[in-house]
N, C-alpha and C. Protein backbone atom coordinates (compact mmCIF):
# COMPACT_ATOMS: atom_id res chain seq x y z
N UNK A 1 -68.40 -9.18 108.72
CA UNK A 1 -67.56 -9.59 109.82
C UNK A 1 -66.10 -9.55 109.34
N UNK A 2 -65.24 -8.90 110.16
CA UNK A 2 -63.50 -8.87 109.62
C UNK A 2 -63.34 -10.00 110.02
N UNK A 3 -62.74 -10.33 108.92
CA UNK A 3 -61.43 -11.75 108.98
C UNK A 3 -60.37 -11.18 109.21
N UNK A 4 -59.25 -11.47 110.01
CA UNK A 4 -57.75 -11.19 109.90
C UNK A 4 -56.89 -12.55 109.72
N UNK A 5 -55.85 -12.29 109.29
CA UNK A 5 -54.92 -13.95 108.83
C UNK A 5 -54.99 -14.45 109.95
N UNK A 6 -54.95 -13.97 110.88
CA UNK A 6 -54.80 -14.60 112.15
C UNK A 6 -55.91 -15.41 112.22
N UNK A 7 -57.27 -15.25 112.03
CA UNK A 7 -58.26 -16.28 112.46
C UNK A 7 -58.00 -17.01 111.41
N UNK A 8 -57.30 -17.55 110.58
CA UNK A 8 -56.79 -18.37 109.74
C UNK A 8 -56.02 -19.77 110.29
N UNK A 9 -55.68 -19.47 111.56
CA UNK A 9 -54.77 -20.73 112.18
C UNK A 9 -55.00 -20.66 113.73
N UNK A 10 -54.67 -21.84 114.15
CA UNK A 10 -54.67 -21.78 115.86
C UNK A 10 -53.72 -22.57 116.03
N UNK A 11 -53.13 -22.24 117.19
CA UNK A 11 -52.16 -22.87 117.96
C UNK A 11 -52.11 -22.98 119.52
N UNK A 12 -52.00 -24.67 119.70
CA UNK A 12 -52.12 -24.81 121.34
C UNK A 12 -50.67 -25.56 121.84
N UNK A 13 -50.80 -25.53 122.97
CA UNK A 13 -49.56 -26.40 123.34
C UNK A 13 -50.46 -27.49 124.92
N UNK A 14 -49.81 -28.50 124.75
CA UNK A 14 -50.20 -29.68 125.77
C UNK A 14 -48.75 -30.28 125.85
N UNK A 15 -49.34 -30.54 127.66
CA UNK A 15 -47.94 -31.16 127.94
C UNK A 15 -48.44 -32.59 128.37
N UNK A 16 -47.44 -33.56 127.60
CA UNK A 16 -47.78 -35.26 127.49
C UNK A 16 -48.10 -36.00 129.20
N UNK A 17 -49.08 -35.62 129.72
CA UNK A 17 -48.62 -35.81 131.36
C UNK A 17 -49.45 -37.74 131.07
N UNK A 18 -48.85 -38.84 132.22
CA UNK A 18 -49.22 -40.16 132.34
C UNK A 18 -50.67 -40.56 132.21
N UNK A 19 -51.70 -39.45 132.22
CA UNK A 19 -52.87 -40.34 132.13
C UNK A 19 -53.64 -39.87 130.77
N UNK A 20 -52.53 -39.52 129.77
CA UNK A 20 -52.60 -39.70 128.10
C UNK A 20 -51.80 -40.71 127.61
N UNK A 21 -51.09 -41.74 128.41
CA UNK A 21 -50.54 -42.63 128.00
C UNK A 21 -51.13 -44.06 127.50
N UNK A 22 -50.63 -44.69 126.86
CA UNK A 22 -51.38 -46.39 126.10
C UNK A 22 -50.38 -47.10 127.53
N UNK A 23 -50.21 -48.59 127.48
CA UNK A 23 -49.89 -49.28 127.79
C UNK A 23 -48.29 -49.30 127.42
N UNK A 24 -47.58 -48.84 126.31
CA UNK A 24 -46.40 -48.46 125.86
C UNK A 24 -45.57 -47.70 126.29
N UNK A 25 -46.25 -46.65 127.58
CA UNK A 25 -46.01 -45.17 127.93
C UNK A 25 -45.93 -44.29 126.89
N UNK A 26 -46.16 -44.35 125.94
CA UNK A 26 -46.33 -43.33 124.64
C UNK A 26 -47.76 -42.64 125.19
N UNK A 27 -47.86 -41.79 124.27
CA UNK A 27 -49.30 -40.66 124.00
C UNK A 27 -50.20 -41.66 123.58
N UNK A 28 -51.25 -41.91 123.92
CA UNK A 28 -52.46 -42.89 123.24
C UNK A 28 -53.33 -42.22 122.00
N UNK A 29 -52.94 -42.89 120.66
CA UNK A 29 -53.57 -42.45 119.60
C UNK A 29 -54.86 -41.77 119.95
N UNK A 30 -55.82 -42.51 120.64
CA UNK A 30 -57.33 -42.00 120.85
C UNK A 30 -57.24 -40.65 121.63
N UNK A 31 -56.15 -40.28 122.38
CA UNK A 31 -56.30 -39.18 123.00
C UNK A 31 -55.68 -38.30 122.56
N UNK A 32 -54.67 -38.20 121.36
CA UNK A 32 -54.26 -37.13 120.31
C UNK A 32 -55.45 -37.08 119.69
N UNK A 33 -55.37 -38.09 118.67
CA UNK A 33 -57.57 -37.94 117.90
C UNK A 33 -58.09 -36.55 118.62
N UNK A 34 -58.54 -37.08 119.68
CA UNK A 34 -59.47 -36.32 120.49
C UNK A 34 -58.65 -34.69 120.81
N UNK A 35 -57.35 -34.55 121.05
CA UNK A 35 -57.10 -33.28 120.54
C UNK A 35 -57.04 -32.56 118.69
N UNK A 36 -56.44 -33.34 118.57
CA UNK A 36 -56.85 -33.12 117.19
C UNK A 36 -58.19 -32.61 116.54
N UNK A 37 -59.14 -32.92 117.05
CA UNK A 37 -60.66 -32.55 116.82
C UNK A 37 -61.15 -31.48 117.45
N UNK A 38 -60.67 -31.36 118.79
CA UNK A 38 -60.67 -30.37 119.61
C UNK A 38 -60.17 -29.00 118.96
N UNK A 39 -58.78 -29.24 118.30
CA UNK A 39 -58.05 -28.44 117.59
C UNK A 39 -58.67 -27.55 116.17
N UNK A 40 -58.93 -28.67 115.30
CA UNK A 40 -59.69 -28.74 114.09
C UNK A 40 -60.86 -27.82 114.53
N UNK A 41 -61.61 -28.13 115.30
CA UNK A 41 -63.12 -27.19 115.70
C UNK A 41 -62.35 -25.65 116.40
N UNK A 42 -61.51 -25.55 116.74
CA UNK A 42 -61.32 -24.16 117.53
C UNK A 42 -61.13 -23.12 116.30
N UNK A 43 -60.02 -23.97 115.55
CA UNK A 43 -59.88 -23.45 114.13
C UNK A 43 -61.06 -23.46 113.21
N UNK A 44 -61.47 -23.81 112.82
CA UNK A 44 -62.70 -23.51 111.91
C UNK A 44 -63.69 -23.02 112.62
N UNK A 45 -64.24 -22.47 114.19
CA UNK A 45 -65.15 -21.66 114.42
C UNK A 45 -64.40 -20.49 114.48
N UNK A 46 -63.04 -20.30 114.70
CA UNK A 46 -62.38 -18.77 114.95
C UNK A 46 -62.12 -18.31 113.39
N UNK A 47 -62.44 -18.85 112.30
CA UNK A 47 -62.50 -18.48 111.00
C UNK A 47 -64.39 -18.51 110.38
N UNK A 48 -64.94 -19.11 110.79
CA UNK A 48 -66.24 -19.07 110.07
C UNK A 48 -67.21 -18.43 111.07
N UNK A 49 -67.01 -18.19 112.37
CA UNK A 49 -67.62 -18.12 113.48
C UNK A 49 -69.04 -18.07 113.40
N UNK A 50 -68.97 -19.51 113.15
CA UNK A 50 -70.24 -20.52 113.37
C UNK A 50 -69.77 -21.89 113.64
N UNK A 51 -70.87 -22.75 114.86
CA UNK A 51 -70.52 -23.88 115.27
C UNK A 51 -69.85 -24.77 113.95
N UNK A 52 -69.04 -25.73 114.27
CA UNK A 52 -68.77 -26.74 113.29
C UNK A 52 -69.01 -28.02 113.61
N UNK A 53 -69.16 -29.18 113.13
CA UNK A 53 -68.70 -30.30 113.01
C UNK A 53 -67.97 -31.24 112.26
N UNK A 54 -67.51 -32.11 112.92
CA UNK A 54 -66.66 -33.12 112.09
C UNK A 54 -66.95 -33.91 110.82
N UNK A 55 -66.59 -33.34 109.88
CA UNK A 55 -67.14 -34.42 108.48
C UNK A 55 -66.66 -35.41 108.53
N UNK A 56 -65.06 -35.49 108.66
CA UNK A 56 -64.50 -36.18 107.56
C UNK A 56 -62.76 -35.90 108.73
N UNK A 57 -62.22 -37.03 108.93
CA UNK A 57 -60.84 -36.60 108.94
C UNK A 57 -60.18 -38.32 107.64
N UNK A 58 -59.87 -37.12 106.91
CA UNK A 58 -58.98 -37.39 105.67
C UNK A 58 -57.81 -38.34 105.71
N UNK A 59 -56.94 -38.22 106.77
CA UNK A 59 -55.90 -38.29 106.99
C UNK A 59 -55.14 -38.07 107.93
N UNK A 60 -54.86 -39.44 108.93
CA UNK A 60 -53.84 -39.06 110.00
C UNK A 60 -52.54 -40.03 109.87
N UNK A 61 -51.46 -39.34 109.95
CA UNK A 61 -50.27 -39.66 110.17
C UNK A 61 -49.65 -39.60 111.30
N UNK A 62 -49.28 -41.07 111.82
CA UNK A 62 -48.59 -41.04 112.83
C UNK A 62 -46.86 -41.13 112.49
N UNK A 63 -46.25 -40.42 112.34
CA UNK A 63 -44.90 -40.32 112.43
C UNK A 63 -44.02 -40.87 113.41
N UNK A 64 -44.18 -40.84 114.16
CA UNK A 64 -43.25 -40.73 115.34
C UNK A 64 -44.11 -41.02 116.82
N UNK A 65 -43.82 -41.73 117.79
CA UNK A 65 -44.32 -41.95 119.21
C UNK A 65 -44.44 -40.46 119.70
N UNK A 66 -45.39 -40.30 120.51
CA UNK A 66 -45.02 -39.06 121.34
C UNK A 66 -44.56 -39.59 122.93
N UNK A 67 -43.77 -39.35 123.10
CA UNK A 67 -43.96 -39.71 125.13
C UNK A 67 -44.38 -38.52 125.75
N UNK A 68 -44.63 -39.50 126.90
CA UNK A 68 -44.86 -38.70 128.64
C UNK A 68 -44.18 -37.86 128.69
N UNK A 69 -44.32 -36.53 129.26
CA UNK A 69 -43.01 -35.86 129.77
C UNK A 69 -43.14 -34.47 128.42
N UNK A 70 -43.03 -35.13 127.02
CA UNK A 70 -43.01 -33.97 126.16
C UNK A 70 -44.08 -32.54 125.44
N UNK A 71 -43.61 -31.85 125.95
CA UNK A 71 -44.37 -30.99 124.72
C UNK A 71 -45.12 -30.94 124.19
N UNK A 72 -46.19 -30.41 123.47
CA UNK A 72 -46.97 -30.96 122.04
C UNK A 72 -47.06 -29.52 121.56
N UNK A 73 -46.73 -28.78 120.60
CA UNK A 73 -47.18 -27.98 119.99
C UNK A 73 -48.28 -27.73 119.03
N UNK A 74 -49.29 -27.99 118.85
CA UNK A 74 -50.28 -28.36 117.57
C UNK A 74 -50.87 -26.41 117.03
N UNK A 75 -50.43 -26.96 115.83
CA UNK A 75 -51.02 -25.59 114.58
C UNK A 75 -51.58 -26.50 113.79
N UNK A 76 -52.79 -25.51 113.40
CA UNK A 76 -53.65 -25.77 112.65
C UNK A 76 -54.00 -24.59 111.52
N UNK A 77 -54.52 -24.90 110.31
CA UNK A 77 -54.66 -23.88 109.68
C UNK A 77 -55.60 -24.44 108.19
N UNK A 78 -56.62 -23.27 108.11
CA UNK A 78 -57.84 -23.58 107.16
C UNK A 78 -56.91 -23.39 106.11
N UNK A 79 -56.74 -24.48 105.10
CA UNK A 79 -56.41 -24.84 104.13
C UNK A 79 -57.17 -25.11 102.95
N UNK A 80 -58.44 -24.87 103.18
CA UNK A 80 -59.56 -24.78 101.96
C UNK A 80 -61.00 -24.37 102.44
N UNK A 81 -61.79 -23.99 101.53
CA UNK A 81 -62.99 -23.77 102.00
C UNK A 81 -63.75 -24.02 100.85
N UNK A 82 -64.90 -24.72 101.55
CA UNK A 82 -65.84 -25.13 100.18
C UNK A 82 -67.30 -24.17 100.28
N UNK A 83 -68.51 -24.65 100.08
CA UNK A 83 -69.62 -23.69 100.30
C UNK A 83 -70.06 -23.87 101.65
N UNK A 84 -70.22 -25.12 102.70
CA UNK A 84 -70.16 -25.32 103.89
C UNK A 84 -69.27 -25.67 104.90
N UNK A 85 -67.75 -26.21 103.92
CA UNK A 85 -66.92 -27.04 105.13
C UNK A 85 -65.81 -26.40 104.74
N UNK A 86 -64.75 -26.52 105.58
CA UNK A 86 -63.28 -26.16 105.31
C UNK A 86 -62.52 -27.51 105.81
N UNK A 87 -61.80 -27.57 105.06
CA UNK A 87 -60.01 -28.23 105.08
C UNK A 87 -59.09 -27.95 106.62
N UNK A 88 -59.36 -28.30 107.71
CA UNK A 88 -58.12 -27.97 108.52
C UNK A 88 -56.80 -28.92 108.64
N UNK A 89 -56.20 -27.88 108.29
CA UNK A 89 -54.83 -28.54 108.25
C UNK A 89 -53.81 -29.06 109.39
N UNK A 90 -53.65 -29.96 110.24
CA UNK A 90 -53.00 -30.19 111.21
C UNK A 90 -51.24 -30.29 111.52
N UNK A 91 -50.73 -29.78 112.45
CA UNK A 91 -48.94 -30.45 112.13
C UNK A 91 -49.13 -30.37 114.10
N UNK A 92 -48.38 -31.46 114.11
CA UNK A 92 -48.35 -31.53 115.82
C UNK A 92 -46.30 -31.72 115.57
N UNK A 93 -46.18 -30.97 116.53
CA UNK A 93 -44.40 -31.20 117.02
C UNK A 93 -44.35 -31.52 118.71
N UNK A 94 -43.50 -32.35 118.99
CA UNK A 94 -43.20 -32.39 120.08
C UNK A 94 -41.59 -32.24 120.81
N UNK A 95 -41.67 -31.33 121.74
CA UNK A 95 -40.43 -31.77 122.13
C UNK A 95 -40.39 -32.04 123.56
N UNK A 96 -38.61 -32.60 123.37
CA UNK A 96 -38.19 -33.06 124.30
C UNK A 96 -37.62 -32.19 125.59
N UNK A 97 -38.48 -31.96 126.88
CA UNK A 97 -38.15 -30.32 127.64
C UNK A 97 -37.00 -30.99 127.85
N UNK A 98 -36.06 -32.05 128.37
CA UNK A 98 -34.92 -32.15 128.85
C UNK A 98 -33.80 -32.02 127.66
N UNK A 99 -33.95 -32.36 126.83
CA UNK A 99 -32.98 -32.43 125.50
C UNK A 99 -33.30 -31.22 124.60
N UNK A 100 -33.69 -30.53 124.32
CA UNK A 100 -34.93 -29.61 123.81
C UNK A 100 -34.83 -29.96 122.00
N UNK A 101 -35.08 -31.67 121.87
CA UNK A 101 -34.98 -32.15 120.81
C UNK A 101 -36.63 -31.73 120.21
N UNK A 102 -36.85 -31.64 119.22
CA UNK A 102 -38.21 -31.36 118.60
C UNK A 102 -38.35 -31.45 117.47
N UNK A 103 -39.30 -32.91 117.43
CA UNK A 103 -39.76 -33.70 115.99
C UNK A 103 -41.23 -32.99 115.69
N UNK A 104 -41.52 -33.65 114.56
CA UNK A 104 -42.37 -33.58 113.76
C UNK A 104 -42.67 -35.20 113.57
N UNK A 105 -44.30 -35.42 114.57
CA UNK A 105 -44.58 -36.44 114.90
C UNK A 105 -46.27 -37.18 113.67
N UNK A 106 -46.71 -35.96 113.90
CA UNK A 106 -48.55 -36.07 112.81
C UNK A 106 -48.79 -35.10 112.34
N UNK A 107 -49.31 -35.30 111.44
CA UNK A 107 -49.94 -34.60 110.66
C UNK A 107 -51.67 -34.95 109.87
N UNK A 108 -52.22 -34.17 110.06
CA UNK A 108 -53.93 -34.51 109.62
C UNK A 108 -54.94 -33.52 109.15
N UNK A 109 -56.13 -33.37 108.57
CA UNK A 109 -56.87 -32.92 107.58
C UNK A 109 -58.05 -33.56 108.03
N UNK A 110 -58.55 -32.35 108.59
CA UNK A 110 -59.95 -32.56 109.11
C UNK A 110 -61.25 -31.99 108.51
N UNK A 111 -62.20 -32.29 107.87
CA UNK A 111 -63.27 -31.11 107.29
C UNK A 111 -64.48 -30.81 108.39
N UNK A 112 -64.33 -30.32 108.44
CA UNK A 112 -65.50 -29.66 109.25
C UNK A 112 -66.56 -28.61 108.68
N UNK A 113 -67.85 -28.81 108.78
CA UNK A 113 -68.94 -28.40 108.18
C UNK A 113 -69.41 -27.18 109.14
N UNK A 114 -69.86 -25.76 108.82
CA UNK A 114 -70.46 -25.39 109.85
C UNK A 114 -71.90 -25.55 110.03
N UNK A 115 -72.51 -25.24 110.73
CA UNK A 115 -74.07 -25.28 110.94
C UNK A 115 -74.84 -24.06 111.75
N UNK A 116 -76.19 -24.02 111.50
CA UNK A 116 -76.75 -23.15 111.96
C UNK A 116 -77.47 -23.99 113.64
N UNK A 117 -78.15 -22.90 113.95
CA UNK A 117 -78.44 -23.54 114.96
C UNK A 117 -79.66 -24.70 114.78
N UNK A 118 -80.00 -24.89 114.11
CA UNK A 118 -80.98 -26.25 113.65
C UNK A 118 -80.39 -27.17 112.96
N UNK A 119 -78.60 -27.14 113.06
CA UNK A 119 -78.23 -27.99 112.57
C UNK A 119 -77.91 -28.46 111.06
N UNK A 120 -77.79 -27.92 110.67
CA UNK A 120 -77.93 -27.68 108.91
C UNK A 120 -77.13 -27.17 108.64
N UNK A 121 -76.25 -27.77 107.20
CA UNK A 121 -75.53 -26.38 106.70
C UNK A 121 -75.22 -25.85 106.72
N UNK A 122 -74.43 -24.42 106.56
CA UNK A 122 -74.85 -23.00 106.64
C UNK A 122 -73.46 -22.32 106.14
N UNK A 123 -73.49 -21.72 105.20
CA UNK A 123 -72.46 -21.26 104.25
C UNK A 123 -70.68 -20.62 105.20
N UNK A 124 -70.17 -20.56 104.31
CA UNK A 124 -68.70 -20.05 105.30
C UNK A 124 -68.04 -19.32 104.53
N UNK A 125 -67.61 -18.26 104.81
CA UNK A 125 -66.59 -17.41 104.25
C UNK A 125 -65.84 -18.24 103.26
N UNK A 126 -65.59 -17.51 102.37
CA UNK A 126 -64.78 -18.33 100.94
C UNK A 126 -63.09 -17.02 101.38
N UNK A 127 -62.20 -18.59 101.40
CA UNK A 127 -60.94 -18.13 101.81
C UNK A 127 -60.45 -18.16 100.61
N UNK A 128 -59.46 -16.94 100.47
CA UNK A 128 -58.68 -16.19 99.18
C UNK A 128 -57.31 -16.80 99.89
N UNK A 129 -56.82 -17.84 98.94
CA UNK A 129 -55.15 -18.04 99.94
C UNK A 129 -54.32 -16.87 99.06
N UNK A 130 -53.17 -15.72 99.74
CA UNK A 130 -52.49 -14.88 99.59
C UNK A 130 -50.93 -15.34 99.85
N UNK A 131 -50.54 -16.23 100.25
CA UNK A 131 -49.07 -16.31 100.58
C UNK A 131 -49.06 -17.57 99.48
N UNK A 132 -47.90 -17.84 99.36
CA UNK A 132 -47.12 -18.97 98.66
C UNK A 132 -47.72 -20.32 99.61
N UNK A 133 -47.32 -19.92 100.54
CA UNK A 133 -47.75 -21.19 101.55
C UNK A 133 -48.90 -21.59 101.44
N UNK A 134 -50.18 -20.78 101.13
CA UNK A 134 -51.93 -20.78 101.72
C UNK A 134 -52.34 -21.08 100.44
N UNK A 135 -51.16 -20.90 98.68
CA UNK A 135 -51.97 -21.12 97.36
C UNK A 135 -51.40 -23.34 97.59
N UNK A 136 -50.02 -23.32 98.23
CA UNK A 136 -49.39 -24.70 98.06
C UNK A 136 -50.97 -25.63 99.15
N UNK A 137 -51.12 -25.03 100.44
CA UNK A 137 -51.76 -25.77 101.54
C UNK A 137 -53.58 -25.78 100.34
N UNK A 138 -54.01 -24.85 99.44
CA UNK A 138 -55.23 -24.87 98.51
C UNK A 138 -55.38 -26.23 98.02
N UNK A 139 -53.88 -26.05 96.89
CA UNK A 139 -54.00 -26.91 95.83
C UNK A 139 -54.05 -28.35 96.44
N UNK A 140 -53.06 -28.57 97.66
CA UNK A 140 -52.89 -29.75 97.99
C UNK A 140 -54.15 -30.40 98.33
N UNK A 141 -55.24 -29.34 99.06
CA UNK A 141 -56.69 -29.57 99.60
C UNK A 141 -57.27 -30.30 98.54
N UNK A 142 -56.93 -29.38 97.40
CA UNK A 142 -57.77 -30.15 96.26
C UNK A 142 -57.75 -31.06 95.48
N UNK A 143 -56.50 -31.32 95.81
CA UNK A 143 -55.85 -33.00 95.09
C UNK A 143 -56.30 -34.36 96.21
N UNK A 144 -56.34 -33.62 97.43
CA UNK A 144 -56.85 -34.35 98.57
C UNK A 144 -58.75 -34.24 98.38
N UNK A 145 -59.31 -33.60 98.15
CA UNK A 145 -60.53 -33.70 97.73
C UNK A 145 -61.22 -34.87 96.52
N UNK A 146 -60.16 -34.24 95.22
CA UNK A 146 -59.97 -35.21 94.13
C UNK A 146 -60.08 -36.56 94.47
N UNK A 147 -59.30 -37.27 94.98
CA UNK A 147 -58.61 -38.31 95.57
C UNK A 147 -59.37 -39.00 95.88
N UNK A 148 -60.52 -38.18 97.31
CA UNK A 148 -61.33 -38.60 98.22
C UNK A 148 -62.69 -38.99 97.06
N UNK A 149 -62.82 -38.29 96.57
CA UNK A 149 -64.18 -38.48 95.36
C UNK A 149 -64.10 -39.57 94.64
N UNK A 150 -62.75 -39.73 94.32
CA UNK A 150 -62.20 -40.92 93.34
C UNK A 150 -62.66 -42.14 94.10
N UNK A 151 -62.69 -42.29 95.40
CA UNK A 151 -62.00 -43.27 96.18
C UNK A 151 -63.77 -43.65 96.63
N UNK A 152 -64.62 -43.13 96.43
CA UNK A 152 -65.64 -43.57 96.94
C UNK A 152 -66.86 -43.52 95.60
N UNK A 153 -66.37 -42.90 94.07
CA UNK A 153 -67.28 -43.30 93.47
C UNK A 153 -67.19 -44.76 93.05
């Protein structure tokens, strides 16, 4: 099956409309999550193309509020691959359509396992990172792996 860099990353855009809001009028954590995962799975089946599921999210950073009204840009990009799961790498930006201000709000690291259709396992393309960017987004996976091992033996 061809891989191209391109099935390497995905990118969506959502616009912050009122019934993703908390009580704050901000974006409601649980309903970024829930893109975020959404995100994480589009990306790791358009690279392993086999179903995935959620292992593990590593790490979420909330930076910054998102409001109503803005933007969301979310890229994602396989940042590691092990013998069943990969590393997706998250960055969400939002901007502001009236100001056309645009932060850098989260960031997160999702693993996702693929599986066969009985649910199991089932091996995944072993990613070769080639740019400067894809050897930095590796190593970091694996200090973030490290970490995670440490932290639960």
């Amino acid at each position: 099956m061809t891989r191209t860099r391109h099935s390497l990353s995905t990118e969506m855009t959502l616009l912050v409309t009122p019934e993703l809001s908390n009580f704050g009028g901000n974006m409601h954590g649980g309903e970024l999550l829930k893109l975020l995962d959404k995100v994480a799975f589009t990306c790791s089946v358009r690279y392993s193309r086999r179903h995935t599921v959620t292992l593990s999210v590593n790490e979420v950073l909330f930076k910054q509020p998102i409001h109503i009204g803005e933007l969301l840009y979310v890229q994602a990009s396989v940042n590691y691959t092990g013998r069943t799961s990969m590393e997706i790498g998250i960055r969400v930006v939002a901007e502001d359509l009236k100001t056309g201000k645009v932060l850098h709000t989260n960031t997160s690291y999702f693993t996702m396992v693929a599986v066969d259709d009985d649910g199991n396992p089932t091996p995944v393309p072993t990613h070769t990172p080639e740019t400067e960017d894809e050897k930095r987004r590796w190593k970091e996976a694996v200090a973030r792996r490290k970490r995670s091992a440490e932290d639960t033996a």
